[in-house]
Protein backbone atom coordinates (compact mmCIF):
# COMPACT_ATOMS: atom_id res chain seq x y z
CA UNK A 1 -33.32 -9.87 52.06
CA UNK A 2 -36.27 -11.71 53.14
CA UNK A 3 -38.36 -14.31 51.19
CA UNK A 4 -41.83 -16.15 51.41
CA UNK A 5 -43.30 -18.07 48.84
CA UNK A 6 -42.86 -16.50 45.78
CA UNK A 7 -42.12 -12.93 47.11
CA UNK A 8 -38.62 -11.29 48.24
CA UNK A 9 -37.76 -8.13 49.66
CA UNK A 10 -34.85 -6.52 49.68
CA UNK A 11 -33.43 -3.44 51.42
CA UNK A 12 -30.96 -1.13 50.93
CA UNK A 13 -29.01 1.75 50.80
CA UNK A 14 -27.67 4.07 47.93
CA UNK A 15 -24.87 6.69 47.51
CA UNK A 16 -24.35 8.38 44.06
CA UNK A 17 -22.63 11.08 42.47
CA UNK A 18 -24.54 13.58 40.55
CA UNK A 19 -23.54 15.49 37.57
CA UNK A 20 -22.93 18.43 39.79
CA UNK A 21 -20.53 16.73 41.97
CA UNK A 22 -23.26 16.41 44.88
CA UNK A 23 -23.71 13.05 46.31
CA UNK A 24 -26.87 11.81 46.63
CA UNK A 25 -28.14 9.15 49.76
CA UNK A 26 -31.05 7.17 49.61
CA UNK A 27 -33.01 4.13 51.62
CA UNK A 28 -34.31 1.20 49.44
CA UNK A 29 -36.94 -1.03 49.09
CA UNK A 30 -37.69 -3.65 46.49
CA UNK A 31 -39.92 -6.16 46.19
CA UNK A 32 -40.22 -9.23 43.26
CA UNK A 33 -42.67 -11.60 42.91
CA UNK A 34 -41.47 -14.46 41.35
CA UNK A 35 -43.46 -17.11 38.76
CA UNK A 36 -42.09 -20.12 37.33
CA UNK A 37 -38.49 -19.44 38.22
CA UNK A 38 -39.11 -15.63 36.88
CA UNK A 39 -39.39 -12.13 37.75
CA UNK A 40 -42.82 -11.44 36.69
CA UNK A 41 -43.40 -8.11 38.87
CA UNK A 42 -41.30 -5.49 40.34
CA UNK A 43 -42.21 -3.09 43.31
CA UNK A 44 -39.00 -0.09 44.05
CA UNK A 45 -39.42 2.55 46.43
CA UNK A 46 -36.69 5.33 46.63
CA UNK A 47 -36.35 7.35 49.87
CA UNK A 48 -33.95 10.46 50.08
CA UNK A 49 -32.09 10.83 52.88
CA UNK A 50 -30.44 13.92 54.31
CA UNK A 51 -26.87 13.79 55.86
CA UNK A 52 -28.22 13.27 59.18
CA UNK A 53 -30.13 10.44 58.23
CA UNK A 54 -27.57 8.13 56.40
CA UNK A 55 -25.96 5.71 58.63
């Protein structure tokens, strides 16, 4: 995670199991901008990653 001011951003990764029994890998971003001790805006970004890609 990284924060300035009244922004963080975090990054991650994702592995889920689908319905069909497939496992799905992603990268992760989000971002929140915070106001008065509250999340008043959220930024997510979703990446697929193929099996070659995922660490």
């Amino acid at each position: 995670m990284v924060e300035e001011n009244d922004v963080v951003m975090a990054e991650m990764t994702l592995e889920a199991l689908q319905k069909d029994g497939t496992v799905m890998r992603a990268a992760m971003g989000e971002v929140f901008v915070v106001r008065d001790g509250l999340i008043c805006e959220r930024r997510a970004y979703v990446v697929p990653l193929t099996e070659n890609d995922h660490r």
